[in-house]
N, C-alpha and C. Protein backbone atom coordinates (compact mmCIF):
# COMPACT_ATOMS: atom_id res chain seq x y z
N UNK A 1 -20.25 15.34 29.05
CA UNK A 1 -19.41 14.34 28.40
C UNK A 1 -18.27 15.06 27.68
N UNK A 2 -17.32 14.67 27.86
CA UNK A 2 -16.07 15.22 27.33
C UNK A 2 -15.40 14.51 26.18
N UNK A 3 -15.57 15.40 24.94
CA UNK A 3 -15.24 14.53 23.62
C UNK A 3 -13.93 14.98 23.32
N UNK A 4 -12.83 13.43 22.91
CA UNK A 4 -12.16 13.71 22.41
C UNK A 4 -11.81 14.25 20.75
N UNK A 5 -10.76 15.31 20.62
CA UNK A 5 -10.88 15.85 19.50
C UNK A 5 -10.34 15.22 18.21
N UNK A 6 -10.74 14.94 17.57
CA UNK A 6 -10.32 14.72 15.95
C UNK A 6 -8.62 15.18 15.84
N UNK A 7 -7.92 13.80 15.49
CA UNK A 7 -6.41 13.99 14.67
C UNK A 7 -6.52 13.94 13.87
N UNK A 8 -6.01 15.43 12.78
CA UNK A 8 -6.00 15.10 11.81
C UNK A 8 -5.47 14.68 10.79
N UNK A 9 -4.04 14.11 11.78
CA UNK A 9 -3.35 12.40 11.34
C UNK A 9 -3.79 11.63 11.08
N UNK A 10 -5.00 11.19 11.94
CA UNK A 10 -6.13 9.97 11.94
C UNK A 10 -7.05 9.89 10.37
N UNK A 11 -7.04 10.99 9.96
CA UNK A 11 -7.80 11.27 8.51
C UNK A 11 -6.72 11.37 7.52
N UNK A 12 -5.09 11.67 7.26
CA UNK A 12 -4.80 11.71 5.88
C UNK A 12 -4.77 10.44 5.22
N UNK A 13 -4.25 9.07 5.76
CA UNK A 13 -4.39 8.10 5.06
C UNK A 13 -6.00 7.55 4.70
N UNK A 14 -6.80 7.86 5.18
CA UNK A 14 -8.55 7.38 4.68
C UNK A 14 -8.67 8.15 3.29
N UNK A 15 -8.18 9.62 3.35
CA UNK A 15 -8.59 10.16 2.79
C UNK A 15 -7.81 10.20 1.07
N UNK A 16 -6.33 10.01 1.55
CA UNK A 16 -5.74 9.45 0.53
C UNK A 16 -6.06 8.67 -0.28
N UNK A 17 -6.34 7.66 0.33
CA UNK A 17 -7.25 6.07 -0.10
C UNK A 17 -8.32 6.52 -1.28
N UNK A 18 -9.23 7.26 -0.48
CA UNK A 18 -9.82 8.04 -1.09
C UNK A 18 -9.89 8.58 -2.75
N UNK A 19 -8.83 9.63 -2.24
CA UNK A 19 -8.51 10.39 -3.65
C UNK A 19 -7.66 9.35 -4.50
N UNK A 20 -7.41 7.89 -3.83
CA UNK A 20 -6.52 6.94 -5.14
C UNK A 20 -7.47 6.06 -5.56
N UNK A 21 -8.81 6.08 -4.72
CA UNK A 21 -10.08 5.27 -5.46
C UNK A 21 -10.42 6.03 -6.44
N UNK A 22 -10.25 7.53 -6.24
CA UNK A 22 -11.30 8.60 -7.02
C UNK A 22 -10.62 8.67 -8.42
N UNK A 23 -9.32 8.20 -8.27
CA UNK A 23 -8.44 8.39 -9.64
C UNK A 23 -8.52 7.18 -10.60
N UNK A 24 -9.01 6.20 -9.75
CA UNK A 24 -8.96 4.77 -10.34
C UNK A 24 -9.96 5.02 -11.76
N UNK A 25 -11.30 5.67 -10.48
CA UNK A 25 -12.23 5.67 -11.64
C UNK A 25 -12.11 6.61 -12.38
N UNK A 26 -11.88 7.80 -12.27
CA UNK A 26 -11.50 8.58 -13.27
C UNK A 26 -10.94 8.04 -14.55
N UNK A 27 -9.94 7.10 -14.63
CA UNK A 27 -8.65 6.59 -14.85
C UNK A 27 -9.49 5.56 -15.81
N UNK A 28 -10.51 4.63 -15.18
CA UNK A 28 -11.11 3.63 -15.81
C UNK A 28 -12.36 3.91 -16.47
N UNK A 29 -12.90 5.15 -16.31
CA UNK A 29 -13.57 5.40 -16.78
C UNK A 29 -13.22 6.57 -18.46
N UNK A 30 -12.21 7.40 -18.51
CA UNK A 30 -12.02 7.82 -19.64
C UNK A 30 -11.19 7.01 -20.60
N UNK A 31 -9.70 6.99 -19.99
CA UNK A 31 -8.53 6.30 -20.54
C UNK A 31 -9.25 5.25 -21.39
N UNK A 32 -9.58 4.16 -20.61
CA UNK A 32 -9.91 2.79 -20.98
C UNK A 32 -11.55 2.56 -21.34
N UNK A 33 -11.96 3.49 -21.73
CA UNK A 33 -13.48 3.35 -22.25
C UNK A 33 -12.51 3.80 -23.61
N UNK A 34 -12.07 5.37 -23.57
CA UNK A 34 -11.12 5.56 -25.16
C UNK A 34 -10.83 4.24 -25.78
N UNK A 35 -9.85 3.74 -25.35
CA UNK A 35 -9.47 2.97 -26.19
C UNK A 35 -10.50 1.47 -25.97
N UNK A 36 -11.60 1.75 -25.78
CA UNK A 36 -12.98 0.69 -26.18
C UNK A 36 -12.12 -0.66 -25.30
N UNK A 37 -11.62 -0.83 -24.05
CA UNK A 37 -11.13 -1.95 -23.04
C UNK A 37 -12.09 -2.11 -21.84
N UNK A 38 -13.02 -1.27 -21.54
CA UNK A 38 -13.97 -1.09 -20.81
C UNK A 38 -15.06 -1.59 -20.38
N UNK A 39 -15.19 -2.81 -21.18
CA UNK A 39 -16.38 -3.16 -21.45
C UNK A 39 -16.36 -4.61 -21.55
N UNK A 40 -17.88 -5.26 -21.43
CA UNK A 40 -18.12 -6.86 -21.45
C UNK A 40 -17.87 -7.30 -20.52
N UNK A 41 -17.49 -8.67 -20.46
CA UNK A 41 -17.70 -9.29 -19.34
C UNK A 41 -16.06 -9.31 -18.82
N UNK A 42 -15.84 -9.77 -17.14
CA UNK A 42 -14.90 -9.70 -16.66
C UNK A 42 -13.61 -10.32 -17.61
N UNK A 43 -13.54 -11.24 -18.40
CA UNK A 43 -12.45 -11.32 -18.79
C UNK A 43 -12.16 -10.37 -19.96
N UNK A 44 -12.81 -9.66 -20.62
CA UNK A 44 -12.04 -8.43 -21.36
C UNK A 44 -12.22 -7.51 -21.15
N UNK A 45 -12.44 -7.40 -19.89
CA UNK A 45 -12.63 -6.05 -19.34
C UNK A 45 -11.82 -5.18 -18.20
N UNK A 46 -10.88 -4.40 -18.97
CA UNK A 46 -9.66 -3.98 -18.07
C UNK A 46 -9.98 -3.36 -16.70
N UNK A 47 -10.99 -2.38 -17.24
CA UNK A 47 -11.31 -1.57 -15.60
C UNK A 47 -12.30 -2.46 -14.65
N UNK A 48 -12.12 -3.87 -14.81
CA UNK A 48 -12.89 -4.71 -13.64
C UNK A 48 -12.24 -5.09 -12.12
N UNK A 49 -10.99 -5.28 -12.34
CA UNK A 49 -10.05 -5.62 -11.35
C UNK A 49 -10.00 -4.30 -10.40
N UNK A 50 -9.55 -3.18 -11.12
CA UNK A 50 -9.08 -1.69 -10.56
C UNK A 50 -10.47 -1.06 -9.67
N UNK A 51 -11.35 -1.25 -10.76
CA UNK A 51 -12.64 -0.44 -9.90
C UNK A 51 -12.86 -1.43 -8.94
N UNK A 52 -12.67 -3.09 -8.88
CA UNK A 52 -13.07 -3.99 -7.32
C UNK A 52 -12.32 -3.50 -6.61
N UNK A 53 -10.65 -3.14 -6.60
CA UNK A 53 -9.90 -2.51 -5.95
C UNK A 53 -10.34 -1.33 -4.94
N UNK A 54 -10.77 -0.25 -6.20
CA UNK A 54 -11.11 1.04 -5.81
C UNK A 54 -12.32 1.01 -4.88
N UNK A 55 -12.95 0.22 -4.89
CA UNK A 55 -14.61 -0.19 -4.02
C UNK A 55 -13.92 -0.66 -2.83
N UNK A 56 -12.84 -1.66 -2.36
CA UNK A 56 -12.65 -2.02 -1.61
C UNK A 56 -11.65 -1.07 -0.92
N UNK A 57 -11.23 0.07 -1.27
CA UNK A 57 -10.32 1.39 -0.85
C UNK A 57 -11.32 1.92 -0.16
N UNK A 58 -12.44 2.26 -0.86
CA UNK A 58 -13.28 3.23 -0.43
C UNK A 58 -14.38 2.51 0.92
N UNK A 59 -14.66 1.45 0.56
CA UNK A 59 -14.85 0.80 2.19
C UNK A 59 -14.11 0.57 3.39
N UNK A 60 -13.00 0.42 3.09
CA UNK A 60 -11.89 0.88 4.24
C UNK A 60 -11.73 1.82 4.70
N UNK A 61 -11.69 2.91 3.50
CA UNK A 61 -11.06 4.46 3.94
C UNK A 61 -12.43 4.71 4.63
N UNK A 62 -13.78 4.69 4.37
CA UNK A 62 -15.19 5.02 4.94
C UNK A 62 -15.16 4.09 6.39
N UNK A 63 -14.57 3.20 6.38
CA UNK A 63 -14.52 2.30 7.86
C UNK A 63 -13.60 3.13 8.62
N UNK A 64 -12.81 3.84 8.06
CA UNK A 64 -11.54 4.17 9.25
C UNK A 64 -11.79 5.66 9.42
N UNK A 65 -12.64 6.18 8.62
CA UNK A 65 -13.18 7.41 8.76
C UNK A 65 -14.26 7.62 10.42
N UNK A 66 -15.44 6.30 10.31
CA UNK A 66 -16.14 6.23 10.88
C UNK A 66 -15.94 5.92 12.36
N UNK A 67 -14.64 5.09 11.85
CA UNK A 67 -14.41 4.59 13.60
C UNK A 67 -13.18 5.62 14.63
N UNK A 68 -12.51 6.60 13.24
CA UNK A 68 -11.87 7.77 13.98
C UNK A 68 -12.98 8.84 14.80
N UNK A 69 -14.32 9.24 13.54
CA UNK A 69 -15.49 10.07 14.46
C UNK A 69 -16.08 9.40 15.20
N UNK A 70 -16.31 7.95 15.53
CA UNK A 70 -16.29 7.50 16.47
C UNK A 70 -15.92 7.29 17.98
N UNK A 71 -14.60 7.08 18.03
CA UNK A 71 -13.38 7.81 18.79
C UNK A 71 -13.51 8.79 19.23
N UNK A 72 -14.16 10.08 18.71
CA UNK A 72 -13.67 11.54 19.03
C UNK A 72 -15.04 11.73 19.79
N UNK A 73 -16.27 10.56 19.64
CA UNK A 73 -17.23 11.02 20.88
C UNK A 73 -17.32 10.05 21.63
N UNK A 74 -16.37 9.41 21.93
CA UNK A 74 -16.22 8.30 23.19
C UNK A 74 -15.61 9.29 24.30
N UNK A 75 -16.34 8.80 25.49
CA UNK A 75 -16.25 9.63 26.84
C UNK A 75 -14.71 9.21 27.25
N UNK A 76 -13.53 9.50 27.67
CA UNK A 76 -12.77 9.15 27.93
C UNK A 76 -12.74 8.41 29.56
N UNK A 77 -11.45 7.32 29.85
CA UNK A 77 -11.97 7.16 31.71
C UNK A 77 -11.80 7.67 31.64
N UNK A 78 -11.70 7.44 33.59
CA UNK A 78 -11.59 8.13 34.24
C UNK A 78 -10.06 7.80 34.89
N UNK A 79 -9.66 7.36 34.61
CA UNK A 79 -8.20 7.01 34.75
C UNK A 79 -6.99 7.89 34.63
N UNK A 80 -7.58 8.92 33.54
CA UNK A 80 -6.44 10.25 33.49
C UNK A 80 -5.97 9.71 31.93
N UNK A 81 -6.33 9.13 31.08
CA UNK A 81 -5.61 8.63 29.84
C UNK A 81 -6.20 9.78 29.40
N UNK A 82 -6.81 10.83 29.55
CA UNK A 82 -7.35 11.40 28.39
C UNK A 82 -6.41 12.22 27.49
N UNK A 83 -5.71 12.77 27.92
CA UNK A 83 -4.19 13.62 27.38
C UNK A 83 -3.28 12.48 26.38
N UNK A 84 -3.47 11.21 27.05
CA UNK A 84 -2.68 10.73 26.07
C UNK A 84 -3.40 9.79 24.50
N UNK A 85 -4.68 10.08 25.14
CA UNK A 85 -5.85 10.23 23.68
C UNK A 85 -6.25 10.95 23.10
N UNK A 86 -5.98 12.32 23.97
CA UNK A 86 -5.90 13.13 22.84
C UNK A 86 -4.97 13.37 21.79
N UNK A 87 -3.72 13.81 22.27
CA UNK A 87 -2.03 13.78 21.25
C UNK A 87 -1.51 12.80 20.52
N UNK A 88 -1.51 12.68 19.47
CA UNK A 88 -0.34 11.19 19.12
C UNK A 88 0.41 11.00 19.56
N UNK A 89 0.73 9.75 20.15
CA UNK A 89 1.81 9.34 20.99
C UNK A 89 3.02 9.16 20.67
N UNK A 90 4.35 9.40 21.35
CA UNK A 90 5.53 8.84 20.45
C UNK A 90 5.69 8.04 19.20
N UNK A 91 5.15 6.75 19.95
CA UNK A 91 4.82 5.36 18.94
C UNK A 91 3.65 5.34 17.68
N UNK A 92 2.57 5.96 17.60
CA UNK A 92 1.87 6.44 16.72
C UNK A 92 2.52 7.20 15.44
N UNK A 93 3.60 8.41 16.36
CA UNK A 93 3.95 9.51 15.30
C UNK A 93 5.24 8.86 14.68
N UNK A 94 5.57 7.10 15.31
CA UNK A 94 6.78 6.65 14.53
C UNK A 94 6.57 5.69 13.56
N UNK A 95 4.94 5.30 14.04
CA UNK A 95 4.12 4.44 12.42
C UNK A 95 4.01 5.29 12.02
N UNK A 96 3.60 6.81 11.88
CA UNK A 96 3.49 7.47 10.31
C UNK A 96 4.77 8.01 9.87
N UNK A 97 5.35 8.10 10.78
CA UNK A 97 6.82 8.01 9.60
C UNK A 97 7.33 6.82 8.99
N UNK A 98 7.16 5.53 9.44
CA UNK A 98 7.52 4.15 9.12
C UNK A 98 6.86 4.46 7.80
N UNK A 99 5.28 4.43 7.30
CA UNK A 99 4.48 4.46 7.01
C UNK A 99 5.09 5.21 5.99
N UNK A 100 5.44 6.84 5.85
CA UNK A 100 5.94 7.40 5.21
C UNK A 100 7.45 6.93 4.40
N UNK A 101 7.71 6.52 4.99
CA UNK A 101 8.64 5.75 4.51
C UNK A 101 9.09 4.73 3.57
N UNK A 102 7.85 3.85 4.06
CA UNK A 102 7.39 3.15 3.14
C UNK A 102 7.17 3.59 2.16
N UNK A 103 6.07 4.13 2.12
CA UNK A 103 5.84 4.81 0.78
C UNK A 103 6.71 5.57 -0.24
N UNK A 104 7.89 5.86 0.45
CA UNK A 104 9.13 6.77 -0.45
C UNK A 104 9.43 5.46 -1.11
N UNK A 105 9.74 4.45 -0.14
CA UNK A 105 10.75 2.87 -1.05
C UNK A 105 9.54 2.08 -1.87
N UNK A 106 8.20 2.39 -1.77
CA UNK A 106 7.37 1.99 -3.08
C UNK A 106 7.72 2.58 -4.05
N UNK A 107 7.78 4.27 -4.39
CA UNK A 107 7.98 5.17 -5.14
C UNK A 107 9.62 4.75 -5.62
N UNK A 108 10.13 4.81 -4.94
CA UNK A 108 11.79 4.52 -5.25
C UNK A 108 11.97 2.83 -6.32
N UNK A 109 11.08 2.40 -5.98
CA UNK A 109 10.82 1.07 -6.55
C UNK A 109 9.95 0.62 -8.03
N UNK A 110 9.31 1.57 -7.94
CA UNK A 110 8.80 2.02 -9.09
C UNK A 110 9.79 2.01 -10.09
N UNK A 111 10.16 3.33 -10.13
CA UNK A 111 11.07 4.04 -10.72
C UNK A 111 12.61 2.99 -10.81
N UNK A 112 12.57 2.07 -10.21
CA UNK A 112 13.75 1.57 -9.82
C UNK A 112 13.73 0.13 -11.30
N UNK A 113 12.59 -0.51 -11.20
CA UNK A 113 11.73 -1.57 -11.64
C UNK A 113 12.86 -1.93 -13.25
N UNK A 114 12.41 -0.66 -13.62
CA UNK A 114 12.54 -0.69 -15.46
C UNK A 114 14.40 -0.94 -15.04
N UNK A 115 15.20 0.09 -14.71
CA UNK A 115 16.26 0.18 -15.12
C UNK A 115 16.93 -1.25 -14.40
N UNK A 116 16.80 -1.67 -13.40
CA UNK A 116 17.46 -2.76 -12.53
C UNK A 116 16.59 -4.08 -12.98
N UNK A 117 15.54 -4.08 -13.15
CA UNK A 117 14.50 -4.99 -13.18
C UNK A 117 13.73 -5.56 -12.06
N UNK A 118 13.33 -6.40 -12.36
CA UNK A 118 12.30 -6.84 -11.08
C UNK A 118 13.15 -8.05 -10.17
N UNK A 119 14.09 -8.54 -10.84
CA UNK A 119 14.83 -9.58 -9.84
C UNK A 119 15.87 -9.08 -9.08
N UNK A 120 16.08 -7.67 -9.48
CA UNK A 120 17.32 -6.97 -8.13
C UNK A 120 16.29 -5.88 -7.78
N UNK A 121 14.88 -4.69 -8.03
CA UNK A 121 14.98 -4.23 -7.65
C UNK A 121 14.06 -4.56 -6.19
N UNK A 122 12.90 -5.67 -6.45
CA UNK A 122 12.40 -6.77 -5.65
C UNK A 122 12.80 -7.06 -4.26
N UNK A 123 13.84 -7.81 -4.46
CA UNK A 123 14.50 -7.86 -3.20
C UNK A 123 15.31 -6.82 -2.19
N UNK A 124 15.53 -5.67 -3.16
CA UNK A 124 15.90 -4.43 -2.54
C UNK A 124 15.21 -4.04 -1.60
N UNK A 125 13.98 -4.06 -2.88
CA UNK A 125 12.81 -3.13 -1.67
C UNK A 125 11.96 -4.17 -0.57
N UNK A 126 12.29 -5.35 -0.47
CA UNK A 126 11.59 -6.40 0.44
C UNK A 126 12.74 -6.25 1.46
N UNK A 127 13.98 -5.85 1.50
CA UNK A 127 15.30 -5.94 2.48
C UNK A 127 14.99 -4.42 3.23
N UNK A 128 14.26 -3.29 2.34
CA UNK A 128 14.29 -2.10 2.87
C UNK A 128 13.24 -2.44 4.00
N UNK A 129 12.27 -2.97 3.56
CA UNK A 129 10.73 -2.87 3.93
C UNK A 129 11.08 -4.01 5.78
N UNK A 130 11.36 -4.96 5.11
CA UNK A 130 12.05 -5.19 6.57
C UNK A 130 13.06 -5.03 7.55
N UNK A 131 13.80 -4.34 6.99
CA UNK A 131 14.60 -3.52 7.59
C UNK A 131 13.90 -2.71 8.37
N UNK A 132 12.65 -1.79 7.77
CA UNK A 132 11.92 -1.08 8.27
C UNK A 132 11.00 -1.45 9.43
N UNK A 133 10.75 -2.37 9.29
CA UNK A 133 10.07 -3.72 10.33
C UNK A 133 11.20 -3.85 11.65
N UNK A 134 12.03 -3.80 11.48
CA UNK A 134 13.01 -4.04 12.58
C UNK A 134 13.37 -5.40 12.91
N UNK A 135 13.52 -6.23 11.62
CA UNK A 135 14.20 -7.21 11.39
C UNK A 135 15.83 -7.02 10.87
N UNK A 136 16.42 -7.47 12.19
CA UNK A 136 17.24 -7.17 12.30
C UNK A 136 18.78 -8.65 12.44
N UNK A 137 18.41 -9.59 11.87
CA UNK A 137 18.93 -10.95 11.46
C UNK A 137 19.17 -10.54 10.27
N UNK A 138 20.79 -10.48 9.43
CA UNK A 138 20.93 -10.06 8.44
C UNK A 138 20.36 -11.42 7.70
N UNK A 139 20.56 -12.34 7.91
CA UNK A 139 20.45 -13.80 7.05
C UNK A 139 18.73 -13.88 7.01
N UNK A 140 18.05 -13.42 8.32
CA UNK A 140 16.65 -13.83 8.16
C UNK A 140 16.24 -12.55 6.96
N UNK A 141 16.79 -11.60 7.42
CA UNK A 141 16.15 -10.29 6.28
C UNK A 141 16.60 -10.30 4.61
N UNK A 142 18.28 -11.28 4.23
CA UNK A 142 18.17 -11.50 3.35
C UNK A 142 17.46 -12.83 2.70
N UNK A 143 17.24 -13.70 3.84
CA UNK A 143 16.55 -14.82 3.05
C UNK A 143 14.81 -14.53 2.84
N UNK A 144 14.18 -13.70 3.65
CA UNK A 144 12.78 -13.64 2.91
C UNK A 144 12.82 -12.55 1.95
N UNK A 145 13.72 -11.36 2.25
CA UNK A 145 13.42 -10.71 0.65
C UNK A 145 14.04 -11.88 -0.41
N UNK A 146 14.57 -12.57 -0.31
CA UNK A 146 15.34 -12.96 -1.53
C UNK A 146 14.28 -14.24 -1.88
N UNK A 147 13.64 -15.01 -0.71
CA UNK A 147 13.15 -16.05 -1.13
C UNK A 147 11.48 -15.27 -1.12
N UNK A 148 11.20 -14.50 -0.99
CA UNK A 148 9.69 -14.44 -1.27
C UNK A 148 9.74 -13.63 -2.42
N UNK A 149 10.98 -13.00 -3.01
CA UNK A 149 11.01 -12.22 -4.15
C UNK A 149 11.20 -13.14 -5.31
N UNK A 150 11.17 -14.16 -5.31
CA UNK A 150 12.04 -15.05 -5.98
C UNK A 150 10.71 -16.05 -6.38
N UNK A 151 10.04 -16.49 -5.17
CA UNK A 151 8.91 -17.46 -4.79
C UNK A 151 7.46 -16.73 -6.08
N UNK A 152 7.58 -15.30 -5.67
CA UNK A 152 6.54 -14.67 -6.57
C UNK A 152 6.80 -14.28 -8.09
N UNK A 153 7.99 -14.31 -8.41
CA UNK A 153 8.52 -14.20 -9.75
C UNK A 153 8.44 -15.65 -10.32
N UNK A 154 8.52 -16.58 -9.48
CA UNK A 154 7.89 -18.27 -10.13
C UNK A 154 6.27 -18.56 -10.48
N UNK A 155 5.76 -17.71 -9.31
CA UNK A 155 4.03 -17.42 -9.79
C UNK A 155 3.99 -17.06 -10.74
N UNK A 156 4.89 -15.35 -10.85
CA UNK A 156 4.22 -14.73 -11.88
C UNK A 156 4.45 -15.57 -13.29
N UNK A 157 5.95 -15.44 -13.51
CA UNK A 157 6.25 -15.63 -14.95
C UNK A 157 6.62 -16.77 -14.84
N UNK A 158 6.56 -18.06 -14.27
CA UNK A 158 7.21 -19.56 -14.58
C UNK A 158 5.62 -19.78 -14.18
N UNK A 159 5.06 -19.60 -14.22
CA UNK A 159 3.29 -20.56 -13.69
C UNK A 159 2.06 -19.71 -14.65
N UNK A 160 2.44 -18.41 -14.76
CA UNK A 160 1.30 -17.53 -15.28
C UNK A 160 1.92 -16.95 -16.53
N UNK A 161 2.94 -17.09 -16.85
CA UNK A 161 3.61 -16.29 -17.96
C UNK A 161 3.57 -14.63 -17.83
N UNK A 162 3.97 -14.13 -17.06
CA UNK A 162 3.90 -13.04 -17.10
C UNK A 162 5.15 -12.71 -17.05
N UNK A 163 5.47 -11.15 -18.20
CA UNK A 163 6.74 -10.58 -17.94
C UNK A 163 7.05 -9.94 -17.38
N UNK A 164 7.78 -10.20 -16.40
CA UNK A 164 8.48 -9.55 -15.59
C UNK A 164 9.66 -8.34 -15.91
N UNK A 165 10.05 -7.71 -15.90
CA UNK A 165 10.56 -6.53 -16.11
C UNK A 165 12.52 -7.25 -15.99
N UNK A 166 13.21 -7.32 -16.97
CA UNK A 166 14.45 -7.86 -17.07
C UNK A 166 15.49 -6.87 -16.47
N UNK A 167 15.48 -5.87 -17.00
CA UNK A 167 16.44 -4.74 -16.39
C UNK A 167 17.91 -4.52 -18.00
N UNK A 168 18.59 -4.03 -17.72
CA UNK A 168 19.53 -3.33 -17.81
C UNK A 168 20.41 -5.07 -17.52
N UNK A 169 20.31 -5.60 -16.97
CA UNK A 169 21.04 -6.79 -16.67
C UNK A 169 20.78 -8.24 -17.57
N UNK A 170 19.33 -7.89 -17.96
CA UNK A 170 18.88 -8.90 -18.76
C UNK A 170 18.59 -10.22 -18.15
N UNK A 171 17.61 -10.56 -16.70
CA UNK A 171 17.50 -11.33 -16.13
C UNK A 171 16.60 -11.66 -16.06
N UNK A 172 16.12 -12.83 -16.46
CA UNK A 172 15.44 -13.57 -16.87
C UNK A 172 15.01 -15.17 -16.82
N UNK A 173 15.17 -15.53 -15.42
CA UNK A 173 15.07 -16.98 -15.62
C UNK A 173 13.68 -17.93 -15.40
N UNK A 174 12.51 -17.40 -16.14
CA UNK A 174 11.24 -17.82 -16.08
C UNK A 174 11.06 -17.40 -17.37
């Protein structure tokens, strides 16, 4: 039986996952026990949401772990695909750059949040993100960043009261 070999493309995002579950708890377990938020029942208890989070990281990342070593002892056909199950394929190696990508315009967005606020920097990064998608209708790509950025800032802070981050611009209409 001829096993295909382990990418170990196929493992950095599980494993990532991983080390951002492993930080959660770290995270929820010192930080927020310190300052005594740790505790009781789900509604005053900060690290309840993060650690369901982190549980549900770590069952994914353990699912995608399992079904990559999975993969790597499946007999390949006989058809001749095996070369192209073994290598990442063009299209594979252009989701992990998409992928990567992504992740720069989360980071960029972050950082972006405080100084612009959440009602310009929002739709920025919903115009990047489909852009990235290969939506390519300028009107369709500005009307769902603008209307689903817009739609969730009515959840948050016109339905739930939550503050939303104003900016440098002072915008604010919830």
């Amino acid at each position: 039986m001829t096993r295909i070999p382990i990418s170990p493309g196929r493992l950095i995002a599980p494993i990532f996952f991983l080390v951002v579950a492993a930080i959660v708890f770290w995270q929820t377990n010192t930080d927020l026990v310190e300052k005594d938020i740790a505790s009781g029942s789900m509604q005053y208890n900060a690290a309840f949401v993060p650690e369901v989070l982190a549980i549900v990281l770590i069952v994914l990342a353990v699912f995608q772990i399992v079904q990559t070593f999975r993969l790597s002892g499946a007999n390949p056909d006989a058809s001749g695909s095996e070369a192209s199950e073994q290598d990442e394929t063009p299209m594979e190696r252009g989701l992990a750059l998409r992928s990567f990508v992504a992740l720069v315009f989360l980071a960029l967005y972050i950082f972006a949040m405080r100084p612009l606020g959440y009602h310009i920097a929002t739709p920025l990064l919903l115009a990047s993100l489909f852009a990235l998608l290969n939506v390519r209708n300028v009107f369709l790509l500005l009307g769902l960043s603008v209307g689903i950025s817009y739609v969730s800032a009515y959840v948050f802070g016109g339905l739930l009261n939550v503050v939303l981050p104003a900016g440098v611009f002072e915008i604010a209409p919830f």
